[in-house]
C-alpha atoms as a PDB file:
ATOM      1  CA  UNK A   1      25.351  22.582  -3.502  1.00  0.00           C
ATOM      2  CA  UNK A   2      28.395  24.132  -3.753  1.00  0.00           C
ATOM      3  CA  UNK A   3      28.636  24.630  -7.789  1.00  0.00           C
ATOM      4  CA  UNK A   4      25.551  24.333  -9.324  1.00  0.00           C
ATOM      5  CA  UNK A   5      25.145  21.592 -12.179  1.00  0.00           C
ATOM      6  CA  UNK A   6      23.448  23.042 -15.353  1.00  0.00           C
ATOM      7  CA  UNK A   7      21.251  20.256 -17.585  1.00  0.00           C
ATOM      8  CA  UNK A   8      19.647  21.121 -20.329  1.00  0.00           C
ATOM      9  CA  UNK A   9      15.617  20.895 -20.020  1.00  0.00           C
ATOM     10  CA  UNK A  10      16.015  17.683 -22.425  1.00  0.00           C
ATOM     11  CA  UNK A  11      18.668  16.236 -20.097  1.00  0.00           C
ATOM     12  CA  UNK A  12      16.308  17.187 -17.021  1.00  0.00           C
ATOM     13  CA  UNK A  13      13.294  15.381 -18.372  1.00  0.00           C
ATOM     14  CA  UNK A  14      15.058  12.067 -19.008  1.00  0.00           C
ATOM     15  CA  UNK A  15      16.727  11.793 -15.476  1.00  0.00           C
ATOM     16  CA  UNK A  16      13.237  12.534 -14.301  1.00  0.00           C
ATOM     17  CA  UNK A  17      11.384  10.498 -16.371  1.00  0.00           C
ATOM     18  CA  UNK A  18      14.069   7.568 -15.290  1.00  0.00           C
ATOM     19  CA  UNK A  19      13.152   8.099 -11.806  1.00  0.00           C
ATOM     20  CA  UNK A  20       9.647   8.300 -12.374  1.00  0.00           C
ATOM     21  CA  UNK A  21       9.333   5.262 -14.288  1.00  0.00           C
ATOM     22  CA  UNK A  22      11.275   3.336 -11.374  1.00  0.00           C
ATOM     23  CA  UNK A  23      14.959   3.889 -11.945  1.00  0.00           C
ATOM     24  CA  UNK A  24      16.985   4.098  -8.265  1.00  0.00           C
ATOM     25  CA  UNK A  25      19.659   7.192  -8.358  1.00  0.00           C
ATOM     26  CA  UNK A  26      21.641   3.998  -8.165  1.00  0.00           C
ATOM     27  CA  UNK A  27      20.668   1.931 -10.726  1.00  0.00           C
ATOM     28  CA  UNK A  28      21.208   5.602 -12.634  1.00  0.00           C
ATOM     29  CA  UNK A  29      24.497   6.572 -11.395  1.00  0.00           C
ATOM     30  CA  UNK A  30      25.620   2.653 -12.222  1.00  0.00           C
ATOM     31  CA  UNK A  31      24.632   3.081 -15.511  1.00  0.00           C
ATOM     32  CA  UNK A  32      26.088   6.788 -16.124  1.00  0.00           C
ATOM     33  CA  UNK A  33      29.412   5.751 -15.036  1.00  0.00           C
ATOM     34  CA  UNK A  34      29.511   2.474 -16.974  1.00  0.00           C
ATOM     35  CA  UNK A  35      28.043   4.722 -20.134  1.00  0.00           C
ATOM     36  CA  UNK A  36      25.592   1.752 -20.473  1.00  0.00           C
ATOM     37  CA  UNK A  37      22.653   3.715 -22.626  1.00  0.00           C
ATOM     38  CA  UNK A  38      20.747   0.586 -22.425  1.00  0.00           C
ATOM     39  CA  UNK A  39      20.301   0.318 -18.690  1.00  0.00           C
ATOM     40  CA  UNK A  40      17.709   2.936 -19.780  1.00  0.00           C
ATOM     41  CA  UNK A  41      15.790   0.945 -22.398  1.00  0.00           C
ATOM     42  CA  UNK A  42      13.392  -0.135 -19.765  1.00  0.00           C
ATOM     43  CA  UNK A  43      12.329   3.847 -19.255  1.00  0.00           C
ATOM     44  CA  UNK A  44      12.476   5.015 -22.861  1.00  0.00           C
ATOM     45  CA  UNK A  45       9.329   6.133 -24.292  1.00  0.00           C
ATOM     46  CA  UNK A  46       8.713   7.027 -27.915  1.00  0.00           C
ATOM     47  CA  UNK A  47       9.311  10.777 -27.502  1.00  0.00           C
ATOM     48  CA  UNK A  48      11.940  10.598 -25.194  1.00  0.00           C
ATOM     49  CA  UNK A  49      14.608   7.862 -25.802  1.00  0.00           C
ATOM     50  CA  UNK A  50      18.304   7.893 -23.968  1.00  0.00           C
ATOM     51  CA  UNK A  51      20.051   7.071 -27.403  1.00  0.00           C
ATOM     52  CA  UNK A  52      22.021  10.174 -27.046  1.00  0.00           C
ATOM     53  CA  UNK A  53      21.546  10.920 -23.328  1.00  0.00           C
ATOM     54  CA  UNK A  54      24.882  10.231 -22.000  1.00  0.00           C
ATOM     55  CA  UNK A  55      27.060  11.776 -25.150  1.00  0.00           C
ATOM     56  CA  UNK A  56      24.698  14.712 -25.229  1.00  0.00           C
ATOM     57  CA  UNK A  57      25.846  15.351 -21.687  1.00  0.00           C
ATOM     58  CA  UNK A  58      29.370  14.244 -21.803  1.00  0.00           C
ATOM     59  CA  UNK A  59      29.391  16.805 -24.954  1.00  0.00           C
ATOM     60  CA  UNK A  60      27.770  19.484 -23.375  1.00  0.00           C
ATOM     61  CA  UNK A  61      29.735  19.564 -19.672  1.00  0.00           C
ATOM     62  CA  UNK A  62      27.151  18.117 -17.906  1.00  0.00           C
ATOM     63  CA  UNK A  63      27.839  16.148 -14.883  1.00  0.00           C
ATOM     64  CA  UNK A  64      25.022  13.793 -14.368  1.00  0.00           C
ATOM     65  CA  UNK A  65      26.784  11.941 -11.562  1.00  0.00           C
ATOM     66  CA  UNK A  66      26.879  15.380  -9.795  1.00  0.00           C
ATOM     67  CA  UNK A  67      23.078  16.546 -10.823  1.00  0.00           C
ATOM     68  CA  UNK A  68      22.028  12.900  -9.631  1.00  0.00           C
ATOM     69  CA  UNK A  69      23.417  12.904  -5.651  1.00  0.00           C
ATOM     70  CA  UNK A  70      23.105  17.127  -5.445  1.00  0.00           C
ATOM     71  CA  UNK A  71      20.649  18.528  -7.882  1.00  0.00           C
ATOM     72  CA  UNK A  72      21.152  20.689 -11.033  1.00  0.00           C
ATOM     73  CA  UNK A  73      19.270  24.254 -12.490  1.00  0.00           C
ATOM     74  CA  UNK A  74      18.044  23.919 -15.473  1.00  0.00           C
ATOM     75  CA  UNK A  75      19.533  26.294 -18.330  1.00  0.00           C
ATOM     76  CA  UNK A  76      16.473  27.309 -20.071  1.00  0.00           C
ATOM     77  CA  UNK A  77      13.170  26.311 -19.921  1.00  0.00           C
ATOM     78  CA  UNK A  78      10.897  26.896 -22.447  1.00  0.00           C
ATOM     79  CA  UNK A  79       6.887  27.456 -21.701  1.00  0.00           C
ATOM     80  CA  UNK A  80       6.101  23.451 -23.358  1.00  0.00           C
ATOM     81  CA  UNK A  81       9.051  21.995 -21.912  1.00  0.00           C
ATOM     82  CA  UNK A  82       8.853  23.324 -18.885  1.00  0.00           C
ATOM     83  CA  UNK A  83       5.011  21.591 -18.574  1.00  0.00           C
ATOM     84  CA  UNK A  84       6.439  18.212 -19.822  1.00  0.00           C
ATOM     85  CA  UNK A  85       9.453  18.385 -17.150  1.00  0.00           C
ATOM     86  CA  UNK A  86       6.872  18.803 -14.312  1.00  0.00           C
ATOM     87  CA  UNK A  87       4.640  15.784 -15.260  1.00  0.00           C
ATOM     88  CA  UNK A  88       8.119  14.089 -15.567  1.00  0.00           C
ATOM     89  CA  UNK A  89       9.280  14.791 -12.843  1.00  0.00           C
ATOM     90  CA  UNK A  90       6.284  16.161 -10.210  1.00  0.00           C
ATOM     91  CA  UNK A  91       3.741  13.615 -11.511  1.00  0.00           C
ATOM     92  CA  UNK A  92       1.290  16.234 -12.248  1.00  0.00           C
ATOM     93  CA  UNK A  93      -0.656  16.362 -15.094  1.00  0.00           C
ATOM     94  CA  UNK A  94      -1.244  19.798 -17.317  1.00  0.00           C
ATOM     95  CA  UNK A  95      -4.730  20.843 -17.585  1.00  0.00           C
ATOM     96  CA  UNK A  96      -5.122  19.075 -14.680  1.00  0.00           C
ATOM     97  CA  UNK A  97      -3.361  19.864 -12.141  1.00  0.00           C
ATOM     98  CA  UNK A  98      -1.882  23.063 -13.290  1.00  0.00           C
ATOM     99  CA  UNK A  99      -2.934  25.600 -16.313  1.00  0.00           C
ATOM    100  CA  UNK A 100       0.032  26.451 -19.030  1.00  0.00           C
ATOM    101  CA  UNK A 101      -0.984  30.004 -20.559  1.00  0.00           C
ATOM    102  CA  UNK A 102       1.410  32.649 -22.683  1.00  0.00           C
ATOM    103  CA  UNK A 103       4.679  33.236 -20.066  1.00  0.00           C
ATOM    104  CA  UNK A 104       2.441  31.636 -17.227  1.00  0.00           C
ATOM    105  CA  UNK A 105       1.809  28.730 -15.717  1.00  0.00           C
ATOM    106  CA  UNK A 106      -1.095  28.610 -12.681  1.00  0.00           C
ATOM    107  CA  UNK A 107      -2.341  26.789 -10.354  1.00  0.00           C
ATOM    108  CA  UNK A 108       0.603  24.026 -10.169  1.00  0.00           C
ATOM    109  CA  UNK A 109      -0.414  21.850  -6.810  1.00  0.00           C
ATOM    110  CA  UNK A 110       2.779  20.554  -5.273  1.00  0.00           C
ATOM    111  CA  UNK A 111       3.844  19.187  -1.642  1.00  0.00           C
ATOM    112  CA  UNK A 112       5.916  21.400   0.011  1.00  0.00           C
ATOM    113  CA  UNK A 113       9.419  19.508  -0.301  1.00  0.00           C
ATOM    114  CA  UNK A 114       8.270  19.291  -4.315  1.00  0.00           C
ATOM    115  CA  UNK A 115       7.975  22.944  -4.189  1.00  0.00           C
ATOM    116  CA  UNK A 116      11.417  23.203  -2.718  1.00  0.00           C
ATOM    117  CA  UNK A 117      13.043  21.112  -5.617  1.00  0.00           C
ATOM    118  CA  UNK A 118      11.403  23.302  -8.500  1.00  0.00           C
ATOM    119  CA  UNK A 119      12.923  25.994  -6.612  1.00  0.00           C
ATOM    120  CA  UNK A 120      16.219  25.034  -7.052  1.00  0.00           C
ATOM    121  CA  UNK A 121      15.682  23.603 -10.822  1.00  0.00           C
ATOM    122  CA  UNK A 122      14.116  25.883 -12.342  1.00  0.00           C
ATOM    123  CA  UNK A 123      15.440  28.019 -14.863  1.00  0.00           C
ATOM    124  CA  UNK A 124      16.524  31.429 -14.240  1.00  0.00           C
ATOM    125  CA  UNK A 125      13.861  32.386 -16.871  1.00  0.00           C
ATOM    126  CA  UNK A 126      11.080  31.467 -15.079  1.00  0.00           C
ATOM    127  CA  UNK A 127      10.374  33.092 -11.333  1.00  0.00           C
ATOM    128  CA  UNK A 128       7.891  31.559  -8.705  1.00  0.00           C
ATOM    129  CA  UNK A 129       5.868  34.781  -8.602  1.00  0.00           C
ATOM    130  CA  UNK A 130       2.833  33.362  -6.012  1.00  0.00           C
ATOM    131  CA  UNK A 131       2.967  30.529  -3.264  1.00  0.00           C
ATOM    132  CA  UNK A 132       0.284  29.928  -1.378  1.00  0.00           C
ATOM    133  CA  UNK A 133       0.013  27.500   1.253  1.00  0.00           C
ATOM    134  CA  UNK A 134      -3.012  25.217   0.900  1.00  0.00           C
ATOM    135  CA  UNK A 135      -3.508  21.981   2.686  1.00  0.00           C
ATOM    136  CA  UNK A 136      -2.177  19.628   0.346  1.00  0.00           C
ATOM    137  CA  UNK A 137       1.236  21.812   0.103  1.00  0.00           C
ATOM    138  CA  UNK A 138       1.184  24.820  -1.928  1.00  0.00           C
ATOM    139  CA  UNK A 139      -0.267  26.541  -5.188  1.00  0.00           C
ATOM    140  CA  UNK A 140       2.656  27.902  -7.374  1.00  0.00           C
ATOM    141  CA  UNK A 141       2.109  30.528 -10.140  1.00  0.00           C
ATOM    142  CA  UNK A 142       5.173  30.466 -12.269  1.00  0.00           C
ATOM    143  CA  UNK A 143       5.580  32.975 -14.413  1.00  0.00           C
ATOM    144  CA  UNK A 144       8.649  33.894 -17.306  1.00  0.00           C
ATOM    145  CA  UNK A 145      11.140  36.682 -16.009  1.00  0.00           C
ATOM    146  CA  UNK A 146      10.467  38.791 -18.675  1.00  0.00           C
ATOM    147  CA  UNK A 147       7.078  39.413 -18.108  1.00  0.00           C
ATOM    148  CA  UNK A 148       6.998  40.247 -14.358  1.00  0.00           C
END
């Protein structure tokens, strides 16, 4: 990626949730470039809906098209929002598969190639502070910046 695209962690959490729930990067880019909010209708859950997903981007400078085919960095993560954006887009489950404490998260189980795409997403407020290689891929402890 040659300039990184920024998304906010609301932005992040609907393109993942659209691929999760089945959307192509296709069918998404298709409906990004004909601004067609309701091609999402099919992946819009109660507390995340796609009313405003494509002005709140357009508003904001961010280039979905561009975060779609090369990835994006999150601005800002928060500790909550960072736990929903993994289920959304890692399919892991909190409590689960991976503890959320004050500034921490442990024991997040991914497969390598997961691992490699938090990596890149992640907000610069967060660090990967542990990796350890197990079987199923690794065991990331994620902590925020400001406490390591």
């Amino acid at each position: 990626m040659s300039t990184e695209v920024k998304l906010s962690q609301s932005t992040a959490i609907r393109l993942e949730q659209a691929r999760t729930k089945g959307m192509s990067d296709a069918d998404i880019l298709k409906a990004i470039q004909a601004n067609d909010v309701a091609a999402f209708d099919a992946v819009s859950e109660e507390d995340y809906r796609y009313d405003e997903f494509l002005s709140y981007a357009a508003d904001h400078g961010e280039n979905l098209e561009v975060a779609v085919q090369d990835g994006y960095r999150i601005t800002f993560n928060t500790r909550g929002g960072l736990g929903i954006y993994l289920e959304k887009a890692f399919g892991v489950v909190a409590e689960k598969d991976f503890a959320v404490g004050e500034g921490i998260i442990t024991g997040l189980k991914l497969k390598p190639e997961q691992a490699e795409v938090l990596a890149e997403r992640l907000a610069s407020n967060w660090v990967i502070t542990e990796s350890k290689d197990v079987p199923e891929g690794k065991v990331l402890t994620l902590k925020l910046r400001a406490l390591v």
